[in-house]
Every structure is written in C-alpha cells, then in structure tokens.
C-alpha atoms as a PDB file:
ATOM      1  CA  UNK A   1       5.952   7.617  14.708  1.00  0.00           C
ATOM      2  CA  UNK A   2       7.412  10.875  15.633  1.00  0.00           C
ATOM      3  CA  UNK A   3       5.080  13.544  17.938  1.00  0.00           C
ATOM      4  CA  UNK A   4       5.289  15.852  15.206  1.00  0.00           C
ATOM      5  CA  UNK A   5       3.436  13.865  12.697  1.00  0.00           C
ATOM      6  CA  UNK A   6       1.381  12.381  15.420  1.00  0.00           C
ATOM      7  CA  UNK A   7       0.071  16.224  15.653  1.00  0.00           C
ATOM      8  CA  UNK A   8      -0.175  17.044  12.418  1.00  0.00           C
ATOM      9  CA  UNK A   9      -2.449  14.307  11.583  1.00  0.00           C
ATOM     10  CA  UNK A  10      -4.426  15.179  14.418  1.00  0.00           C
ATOM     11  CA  UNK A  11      -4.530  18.164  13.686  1.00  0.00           C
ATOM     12  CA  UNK A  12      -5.501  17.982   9.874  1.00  0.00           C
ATOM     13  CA  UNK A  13      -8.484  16.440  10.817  1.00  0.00           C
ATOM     14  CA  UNK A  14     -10.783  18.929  11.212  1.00  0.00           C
ATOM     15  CA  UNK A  15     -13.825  17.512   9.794  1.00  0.00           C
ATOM     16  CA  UNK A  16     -15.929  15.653  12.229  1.00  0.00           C
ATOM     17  CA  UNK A  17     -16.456  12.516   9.628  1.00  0.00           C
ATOM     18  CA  UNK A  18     -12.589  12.121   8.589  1.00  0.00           C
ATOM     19  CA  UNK A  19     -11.187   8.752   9.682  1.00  0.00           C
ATOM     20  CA  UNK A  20      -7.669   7.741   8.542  1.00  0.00           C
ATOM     21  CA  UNK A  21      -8.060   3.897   7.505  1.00  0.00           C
ATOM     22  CA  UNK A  22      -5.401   1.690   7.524  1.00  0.00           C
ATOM     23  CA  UNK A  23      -6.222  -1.252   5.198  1.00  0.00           C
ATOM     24  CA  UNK A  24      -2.963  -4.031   4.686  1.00  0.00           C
ATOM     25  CA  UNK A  25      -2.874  -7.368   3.689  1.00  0.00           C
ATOM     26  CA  UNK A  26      -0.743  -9.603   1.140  1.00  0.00           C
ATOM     27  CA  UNK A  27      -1.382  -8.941  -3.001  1.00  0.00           C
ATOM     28  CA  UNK A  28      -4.543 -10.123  -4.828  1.00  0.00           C
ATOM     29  CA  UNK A  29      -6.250  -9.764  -1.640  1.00  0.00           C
ATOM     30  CA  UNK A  30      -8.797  -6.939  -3.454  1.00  0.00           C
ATOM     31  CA  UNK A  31      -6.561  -3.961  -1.352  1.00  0.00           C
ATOM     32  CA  UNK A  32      -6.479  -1.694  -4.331  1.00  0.00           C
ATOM     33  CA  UNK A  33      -9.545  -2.200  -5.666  1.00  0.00           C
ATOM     34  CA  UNK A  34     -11.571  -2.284  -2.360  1.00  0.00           C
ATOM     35  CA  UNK A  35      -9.609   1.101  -1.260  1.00  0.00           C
ATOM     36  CA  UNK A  36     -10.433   2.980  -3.533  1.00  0.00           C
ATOM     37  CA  UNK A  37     -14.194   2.645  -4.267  1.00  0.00           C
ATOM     38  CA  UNK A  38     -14.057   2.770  -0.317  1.00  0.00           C
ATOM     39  CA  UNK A  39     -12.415   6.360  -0.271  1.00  0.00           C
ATOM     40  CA  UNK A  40     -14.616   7.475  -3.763  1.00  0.00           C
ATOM     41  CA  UNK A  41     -17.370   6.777  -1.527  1.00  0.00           C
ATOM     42  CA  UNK A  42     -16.963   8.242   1.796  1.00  0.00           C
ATOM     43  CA  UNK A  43     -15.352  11.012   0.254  1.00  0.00           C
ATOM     44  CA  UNK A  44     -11.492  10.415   1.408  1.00  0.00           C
ATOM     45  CA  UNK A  45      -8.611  10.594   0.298  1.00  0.00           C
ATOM     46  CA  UNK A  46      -6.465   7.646  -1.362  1.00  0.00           C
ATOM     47  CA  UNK A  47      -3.113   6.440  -0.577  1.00  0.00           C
ATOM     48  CA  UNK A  48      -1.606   3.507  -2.655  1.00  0.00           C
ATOM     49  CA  UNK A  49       1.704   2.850  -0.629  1.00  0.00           C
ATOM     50  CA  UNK A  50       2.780  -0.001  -2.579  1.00  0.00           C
ATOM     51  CA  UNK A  51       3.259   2.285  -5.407  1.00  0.00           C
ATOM     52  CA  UNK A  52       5.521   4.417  -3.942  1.00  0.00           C
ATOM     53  CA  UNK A  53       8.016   1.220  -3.187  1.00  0.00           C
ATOM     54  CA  UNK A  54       7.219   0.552  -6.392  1.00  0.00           C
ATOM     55  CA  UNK A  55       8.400   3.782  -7.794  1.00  0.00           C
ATOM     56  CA  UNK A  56      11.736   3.598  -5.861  1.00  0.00           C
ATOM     57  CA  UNK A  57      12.097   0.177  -7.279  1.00  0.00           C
ATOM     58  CA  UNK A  58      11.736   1.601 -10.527  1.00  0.00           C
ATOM     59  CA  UNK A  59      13.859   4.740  -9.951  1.00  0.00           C
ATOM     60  CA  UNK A  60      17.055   2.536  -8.803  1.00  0.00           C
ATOM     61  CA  UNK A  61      16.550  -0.242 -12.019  1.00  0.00           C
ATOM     62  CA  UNK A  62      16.387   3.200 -14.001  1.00  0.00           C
ATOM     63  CA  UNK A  63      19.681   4.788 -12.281  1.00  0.00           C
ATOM     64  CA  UNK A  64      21.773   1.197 -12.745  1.00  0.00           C
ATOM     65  CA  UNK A  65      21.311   0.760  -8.708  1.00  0.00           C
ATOM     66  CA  UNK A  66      21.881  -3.142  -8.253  1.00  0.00           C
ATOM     67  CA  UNK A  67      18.603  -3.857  -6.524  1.00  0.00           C
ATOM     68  CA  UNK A  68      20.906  -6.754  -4.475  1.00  0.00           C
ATOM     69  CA  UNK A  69      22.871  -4.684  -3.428  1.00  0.00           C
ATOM     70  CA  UNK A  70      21.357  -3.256  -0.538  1.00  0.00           C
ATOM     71  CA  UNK A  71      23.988  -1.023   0.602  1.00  0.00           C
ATOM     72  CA  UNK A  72      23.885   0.914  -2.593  1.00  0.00           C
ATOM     73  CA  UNK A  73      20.419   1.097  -2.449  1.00  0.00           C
ATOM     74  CA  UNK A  74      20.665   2.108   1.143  1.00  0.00           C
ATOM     75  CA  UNK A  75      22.665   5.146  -0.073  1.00  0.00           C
ATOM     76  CA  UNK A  76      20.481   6.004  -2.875  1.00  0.00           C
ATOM     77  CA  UNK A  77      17.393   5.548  -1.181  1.00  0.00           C
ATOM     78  CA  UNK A  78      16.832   9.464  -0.344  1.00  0.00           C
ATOM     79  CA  UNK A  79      17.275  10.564  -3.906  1.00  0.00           C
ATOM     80  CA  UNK A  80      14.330  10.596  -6.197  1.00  0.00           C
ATOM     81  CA  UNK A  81      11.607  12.531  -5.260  1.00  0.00           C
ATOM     82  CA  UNK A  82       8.254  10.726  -5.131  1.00  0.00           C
ATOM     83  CA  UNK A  83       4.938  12.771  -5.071  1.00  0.00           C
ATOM     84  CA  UNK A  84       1.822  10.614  -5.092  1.00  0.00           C
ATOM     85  CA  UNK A  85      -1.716  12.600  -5.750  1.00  0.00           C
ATOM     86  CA  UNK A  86      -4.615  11.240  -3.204  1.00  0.00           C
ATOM     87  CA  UNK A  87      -7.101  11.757  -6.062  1.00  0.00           C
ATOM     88  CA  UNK A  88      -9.073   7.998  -5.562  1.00  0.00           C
ATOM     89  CA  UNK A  89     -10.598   8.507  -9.047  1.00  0.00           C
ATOM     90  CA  UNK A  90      -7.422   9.829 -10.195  1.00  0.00           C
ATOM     91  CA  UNK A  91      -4.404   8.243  -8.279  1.00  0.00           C
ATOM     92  CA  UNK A  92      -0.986   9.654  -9.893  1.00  0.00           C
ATOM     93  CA  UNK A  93       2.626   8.996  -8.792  1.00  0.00           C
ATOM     94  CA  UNK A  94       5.702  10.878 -10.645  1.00  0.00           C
ATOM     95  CA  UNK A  95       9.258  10.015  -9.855  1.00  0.00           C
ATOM     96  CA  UNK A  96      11.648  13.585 -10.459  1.00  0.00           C
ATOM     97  CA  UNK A  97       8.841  15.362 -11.879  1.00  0.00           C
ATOM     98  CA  UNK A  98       7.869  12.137 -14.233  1.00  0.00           C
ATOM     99  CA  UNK A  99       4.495  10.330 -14.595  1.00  0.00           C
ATOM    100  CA  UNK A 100       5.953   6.735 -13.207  1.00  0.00           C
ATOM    101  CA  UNK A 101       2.161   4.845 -13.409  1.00  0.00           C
ATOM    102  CA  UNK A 102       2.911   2.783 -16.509  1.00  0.00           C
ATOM    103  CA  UNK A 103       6.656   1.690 -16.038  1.00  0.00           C
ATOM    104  CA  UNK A 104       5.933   0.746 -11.958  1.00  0.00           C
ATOM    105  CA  UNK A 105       3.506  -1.898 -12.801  1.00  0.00           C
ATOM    106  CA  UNK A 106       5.936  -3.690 -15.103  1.00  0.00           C
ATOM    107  CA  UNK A 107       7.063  -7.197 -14.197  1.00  0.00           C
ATOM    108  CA  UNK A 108      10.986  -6.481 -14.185  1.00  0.00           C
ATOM    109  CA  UNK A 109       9.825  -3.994 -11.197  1.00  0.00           C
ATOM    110  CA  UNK A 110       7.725  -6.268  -9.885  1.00  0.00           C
ATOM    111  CA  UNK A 111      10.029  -9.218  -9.400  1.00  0.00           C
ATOM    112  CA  UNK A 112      12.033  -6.742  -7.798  1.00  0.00           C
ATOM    113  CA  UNK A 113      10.660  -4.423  -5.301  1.00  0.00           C
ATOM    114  CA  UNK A 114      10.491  -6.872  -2.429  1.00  0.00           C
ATOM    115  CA  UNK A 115      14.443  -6.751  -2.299  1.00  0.00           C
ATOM    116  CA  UNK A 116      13.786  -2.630  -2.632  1.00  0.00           C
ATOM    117  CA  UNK A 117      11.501  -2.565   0.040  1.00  0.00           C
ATOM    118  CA  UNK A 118      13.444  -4.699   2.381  1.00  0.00           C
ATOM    119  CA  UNK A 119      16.578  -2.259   2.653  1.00  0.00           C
ATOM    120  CA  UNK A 120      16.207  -0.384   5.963  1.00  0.00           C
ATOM    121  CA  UNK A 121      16.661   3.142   4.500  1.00  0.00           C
ATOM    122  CA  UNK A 122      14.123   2.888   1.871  1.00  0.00           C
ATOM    123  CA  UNK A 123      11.532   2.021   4.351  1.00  0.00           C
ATOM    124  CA  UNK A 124      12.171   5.054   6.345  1.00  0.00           C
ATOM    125  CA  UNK A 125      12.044   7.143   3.813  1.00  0.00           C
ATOM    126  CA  UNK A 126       8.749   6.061   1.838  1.00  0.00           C
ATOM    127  CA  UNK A 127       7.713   5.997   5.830  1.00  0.00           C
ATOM    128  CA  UNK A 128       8.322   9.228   6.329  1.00  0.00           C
ATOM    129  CA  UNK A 129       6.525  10.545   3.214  1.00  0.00           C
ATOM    130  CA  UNK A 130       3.445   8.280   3.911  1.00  0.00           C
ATOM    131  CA  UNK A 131       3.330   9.599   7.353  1.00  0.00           C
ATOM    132  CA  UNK A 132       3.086  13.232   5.876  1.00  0.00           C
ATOM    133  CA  UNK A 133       0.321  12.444   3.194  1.00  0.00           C
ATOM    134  CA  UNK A 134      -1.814  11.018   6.431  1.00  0.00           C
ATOM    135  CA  UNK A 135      -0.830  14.355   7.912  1.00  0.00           C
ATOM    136  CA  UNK A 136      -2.049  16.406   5.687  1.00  0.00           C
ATOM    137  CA  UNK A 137      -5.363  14.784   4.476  1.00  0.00           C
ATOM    138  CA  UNK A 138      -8.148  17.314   6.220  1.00  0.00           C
ATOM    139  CA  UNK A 139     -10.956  14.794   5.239  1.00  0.00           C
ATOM    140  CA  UNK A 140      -9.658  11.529   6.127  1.00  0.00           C
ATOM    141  CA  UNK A 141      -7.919   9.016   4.168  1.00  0.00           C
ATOM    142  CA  UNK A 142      -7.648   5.317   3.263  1.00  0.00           C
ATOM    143  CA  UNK A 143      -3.983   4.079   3.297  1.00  0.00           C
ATOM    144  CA  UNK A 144      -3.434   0.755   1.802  1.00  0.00           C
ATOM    145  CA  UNK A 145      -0.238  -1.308   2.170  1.00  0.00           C
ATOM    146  CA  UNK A 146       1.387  -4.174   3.659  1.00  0.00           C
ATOM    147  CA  UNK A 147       2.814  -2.476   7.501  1.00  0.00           C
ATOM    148  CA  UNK A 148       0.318   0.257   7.565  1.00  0.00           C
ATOM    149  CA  UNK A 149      -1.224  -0.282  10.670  1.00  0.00           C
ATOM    150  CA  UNK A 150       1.688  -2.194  12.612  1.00  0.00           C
ATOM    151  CA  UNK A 151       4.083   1.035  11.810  1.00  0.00           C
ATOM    152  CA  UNK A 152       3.247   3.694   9.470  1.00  0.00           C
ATOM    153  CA  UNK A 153       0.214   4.544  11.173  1.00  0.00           C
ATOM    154  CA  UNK A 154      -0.487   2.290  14.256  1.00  0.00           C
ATOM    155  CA  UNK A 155      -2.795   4.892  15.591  1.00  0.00           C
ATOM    156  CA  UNK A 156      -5.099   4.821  12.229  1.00  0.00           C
ATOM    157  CA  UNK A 157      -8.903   4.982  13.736  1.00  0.00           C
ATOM    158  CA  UNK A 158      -9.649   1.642  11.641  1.00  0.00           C
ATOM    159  CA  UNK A 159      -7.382  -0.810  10.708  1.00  0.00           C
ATOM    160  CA  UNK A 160      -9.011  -3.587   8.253  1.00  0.00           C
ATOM    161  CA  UNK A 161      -6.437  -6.643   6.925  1.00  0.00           C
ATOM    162  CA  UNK A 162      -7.791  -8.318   4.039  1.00  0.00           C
ATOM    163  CA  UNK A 163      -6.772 -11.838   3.494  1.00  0.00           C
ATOM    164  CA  UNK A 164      -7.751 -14.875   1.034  1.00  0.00           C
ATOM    165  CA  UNK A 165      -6.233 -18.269  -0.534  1.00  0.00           C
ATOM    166  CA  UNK A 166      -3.516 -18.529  -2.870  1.00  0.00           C
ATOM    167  CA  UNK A 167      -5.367 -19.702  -5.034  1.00  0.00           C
ATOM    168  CA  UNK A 168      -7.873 -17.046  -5.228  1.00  0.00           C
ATOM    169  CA  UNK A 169      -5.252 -14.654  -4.821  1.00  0.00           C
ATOM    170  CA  UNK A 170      -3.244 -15.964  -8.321  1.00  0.00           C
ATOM    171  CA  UNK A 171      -6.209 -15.732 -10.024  1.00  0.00           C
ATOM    172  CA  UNK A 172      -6.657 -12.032  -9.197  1.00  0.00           C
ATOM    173  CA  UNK A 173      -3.743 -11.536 -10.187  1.00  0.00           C
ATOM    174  CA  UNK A 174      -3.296 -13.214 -12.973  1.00  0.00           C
ATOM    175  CA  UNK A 175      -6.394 -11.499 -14.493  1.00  0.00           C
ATOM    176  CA  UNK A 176      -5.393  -8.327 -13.618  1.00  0.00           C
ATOM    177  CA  UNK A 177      -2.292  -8.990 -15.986  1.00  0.00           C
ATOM    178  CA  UNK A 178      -3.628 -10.297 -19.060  1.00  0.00           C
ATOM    179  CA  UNK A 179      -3.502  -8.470 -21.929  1.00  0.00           C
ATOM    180  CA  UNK A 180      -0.555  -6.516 -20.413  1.00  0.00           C
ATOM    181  CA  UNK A 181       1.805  -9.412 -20.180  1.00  0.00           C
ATOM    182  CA  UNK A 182       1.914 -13.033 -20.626  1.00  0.00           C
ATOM    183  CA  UNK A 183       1.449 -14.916 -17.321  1.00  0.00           C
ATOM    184  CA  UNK A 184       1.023 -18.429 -16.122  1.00  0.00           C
ATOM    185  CA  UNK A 185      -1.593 -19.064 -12.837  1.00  0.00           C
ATOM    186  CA  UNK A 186       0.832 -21.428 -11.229  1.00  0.00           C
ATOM    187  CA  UNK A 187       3.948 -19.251 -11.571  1.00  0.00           C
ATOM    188  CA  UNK A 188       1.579 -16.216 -10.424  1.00  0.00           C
ATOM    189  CA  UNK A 189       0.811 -18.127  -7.524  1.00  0.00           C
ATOM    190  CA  UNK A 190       4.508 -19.527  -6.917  1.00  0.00           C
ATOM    191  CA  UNK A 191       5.690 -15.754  -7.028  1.00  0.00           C
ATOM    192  CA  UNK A 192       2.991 -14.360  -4.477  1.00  0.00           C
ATOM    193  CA  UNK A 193       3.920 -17.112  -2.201  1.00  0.00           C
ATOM    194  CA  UNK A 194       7.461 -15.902  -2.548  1.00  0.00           C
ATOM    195  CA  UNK A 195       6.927 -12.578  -2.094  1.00  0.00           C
ATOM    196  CA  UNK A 196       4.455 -13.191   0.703  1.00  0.00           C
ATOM    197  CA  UNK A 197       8.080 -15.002   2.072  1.00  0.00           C
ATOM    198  CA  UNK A 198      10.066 -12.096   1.511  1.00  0.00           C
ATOM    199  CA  UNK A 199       7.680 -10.051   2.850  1.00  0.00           C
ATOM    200  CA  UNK A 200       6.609 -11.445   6.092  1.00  0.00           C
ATOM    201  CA  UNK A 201      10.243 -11.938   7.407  1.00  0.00           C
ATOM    202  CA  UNK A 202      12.236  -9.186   6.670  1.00  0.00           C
ATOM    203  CA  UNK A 203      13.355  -7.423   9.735  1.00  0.00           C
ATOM    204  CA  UNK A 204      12.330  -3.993   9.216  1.00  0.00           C
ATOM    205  CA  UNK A 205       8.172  -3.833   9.137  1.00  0.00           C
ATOM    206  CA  UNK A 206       7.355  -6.896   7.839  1.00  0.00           C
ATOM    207  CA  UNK A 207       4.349  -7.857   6.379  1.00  0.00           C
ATOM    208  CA  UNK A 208       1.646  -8.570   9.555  1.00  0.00           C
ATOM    209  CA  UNK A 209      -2.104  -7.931  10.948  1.00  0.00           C
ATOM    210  CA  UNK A 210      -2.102  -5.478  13.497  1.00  0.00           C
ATOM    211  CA  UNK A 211      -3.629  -6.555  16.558  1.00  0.00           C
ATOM    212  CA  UNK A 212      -6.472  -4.591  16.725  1.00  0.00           C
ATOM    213  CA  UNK A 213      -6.868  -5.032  12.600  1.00  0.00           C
ATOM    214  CA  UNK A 214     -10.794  -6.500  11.544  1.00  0.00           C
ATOM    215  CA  UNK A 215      -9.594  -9.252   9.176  1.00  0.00           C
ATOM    216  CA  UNK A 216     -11.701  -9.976   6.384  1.00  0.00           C
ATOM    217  CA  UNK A 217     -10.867 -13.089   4.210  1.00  0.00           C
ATOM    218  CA  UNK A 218     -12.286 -11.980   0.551  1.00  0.00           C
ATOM    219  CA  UNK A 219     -11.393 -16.026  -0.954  1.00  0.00           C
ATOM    220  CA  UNK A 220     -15.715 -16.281  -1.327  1.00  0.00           C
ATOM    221  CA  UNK A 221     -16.187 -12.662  -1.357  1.00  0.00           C
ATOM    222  CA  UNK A 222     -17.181 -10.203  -4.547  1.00  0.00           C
ATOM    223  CA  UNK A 223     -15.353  -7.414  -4.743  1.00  0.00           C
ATOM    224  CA  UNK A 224     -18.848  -5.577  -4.176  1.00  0.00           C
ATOM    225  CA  UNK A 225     -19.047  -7.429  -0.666  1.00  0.00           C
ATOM    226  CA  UNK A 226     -15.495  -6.822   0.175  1.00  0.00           C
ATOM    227  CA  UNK A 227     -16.408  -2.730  -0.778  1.00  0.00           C
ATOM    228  CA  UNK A 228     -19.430  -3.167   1.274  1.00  0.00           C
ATOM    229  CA  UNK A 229     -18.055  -5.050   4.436  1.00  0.00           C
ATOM    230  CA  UNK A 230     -15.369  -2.021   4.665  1.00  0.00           C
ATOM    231  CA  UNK A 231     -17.227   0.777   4.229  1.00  0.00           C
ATOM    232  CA  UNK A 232     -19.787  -0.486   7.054  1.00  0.00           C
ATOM    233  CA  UNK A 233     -16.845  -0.332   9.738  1.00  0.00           C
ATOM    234  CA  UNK A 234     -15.883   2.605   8.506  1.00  0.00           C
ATOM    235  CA  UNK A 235     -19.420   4.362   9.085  1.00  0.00           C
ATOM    236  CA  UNK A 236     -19.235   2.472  12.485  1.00  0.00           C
ATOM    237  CA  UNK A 237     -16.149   3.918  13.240  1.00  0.00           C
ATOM    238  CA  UNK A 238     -17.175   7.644  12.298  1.00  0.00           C
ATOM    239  CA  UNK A 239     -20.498   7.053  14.341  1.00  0.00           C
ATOM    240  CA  UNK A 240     -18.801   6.249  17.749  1.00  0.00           C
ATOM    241  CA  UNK A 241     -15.744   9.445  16.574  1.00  0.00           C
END
C-alpha cells in the first residue's frame, strides 16, 4: 500500500466509531450476505470486491479479450472504468457508464473470472480502486473479498475470515442459483473446489487468512449467528479505537 492512500484513509476517518473491516474468505462462506447486514447495521459503508473482478471479467468477454490469454488481458486491464456505489442496501456497479449487476453474476463470467483475476495487471488495478473507496469512506467501511486483509488493506482495524465445508459451501451456492440457472450440487461443489485451487495459488495475492484475521467457520452457523458473531468484534474493536 502506497503512503498516500495509507493517509487518505486515515484521514477520511473522522468519525470516532468508523472502523474499516476487512472480511475474506473462499465463496459460499456467507461473505456477501454477512457484510452487508453487518455494514446496514453499524452504519458503514459496503464494498463487494469480488464484483469489481467480476465486472472486468465481464468487460473483457464483452470486448472479445481471450480471458486465457493473459497478456492481452494484461494490456486491457486499465480500460473500462468501474465505479461501484457503497450503498449496503443499495450496492451498484456500472462498467463505462453501464449498470453491470445482472450480466456479472452470469455463469459464463463466473467460470471465468478466476483466470481474470489472476493476471498481474488486473489485480493492481481493481487494487488500486479498492484502496481509494477505503480512502474515501468518512464512516467506516466493510470490504469483503478474497486478499483483503493480506494486501489491499493489511492495516484494516478488523480483519474477520469466514470459512466452512464444501459441502455446506455448494449448498449455499447452489441455492443462491436456482431459479436463475440450472445447477447440479456436486458440480457446484467440484467448481468451488477448483476455484478455491485457482485461487489459493496464483502468485499475485492469492487467496489466504491474514495472520491477525478472527476466523469464523459458518459450516453449523445461521446466517443470523454469522451477522451476529461479526458485528460483536466489530463493536469490540470500536470500543478499544
């Protein structure tokens, strides 16, 4: 992180109870879901950062970018221009001045934006923008994402990796698709394992807990409890600020 940003954020801050909460962990895990009730209730803002990789994904399957290719996506990477709203009852992401919410969560960009987000360039350039939305959020804000506290924002006051079984995971996920698109539990599973692959050995900012990250494993937890469990360390962490 660059001492500019480092300020800023700082900076930004200016209310007494604004934290900036770093919450990672691999998908069906309850990230979404758990950060943004947590930043509707404490009042912060809301940063979905798998979105925005999402939205680049989508951008270069848009523009004819070979997604394999990472060299041309490497040189394409600084082109659209993302713009996420922190709204967390009203998240919004447009891609060149487009609404993007709908065609990101399709499963063409989905079985690709591990290959996306792998490419060196990207990843410092959806950095860079996540840095400045922490930056700029005056009352706090809850960042959720796979590398957020090992290196968008390793100096986030709370860092909270949420964990749980395949299995439970798959079945997340797999209800969170139907009645959008056909899906299978077993090939949900299979492709969360593989991503959780991809994603935990690329080179640049892989996939990992932070080392002073509060791990919570949500396999036997309600979503409620999960929601609950974070916003208690949360207070804690605003009562010793």
């Amino acid at each position: 992180m660059s001492a500019p940003v480092e300020t800023a954020a700082t900076d930004a801050r200016t209310a007494p109870a604004a934290v900036i909460v770093a919450i990672d962990g691999p998908a069906g895990t309850g990230k979404s879901s758990t950060s943004r009730s947590v930043a509707t209730q404490l009042g912060l803002s809301y940063l979905d950062t798998g979105a925005q990789y999402r939205a680049i994904t989508w951008w270069m399957i848009s523009n004819g970018i070979d997604v394999q290719d990472s060299s041309a996506v490497a040189t394409a990477a600084g082109k659209p221009v993302i713009v996420s709203g922190t709204d967390a009852s009203n998240p919004t992401i447009t891609v060149d001045g487009a609404d993007a919410s709908g065609p990101i969560r399709t499963q063409d960009v989905t079985a690709k934006v591990s290959a996306v987000s792998a490419v060196p360039e990207v990843r410092t350039v959806i950095t860079e923008l996540q840095r400045s939305i922490a930056a700029g959020a005056a009352n706090g804000i809850v960042v959720e994402g796979r590398d957020i506290g090992t290196t968008v924002l390793p100096d986030a006051d709370l860092k909270v990796f949420l964990t749980a079984s395949p299995e439970a995971r798959a079945a997340r996920r797999s209800g969170e698709l139907k009645g959008k698109e056909s899906t299978d539990l077993a090939a949900t599973k299979e492709a969360l394992i593989k991503r959780d692959a991809i994603d935990s050995s690329r080179k640049t900012s892989p996939l990992a807990k932070a080392a002073d990250a509060v791990e919570v494993d949500t396999t036997d937890l309600t979503l409620q409890q999960v929601i609950e469990c974070v916003v208690t360390l949360v207070e804690e962490k605003r009562a010793a600020r």
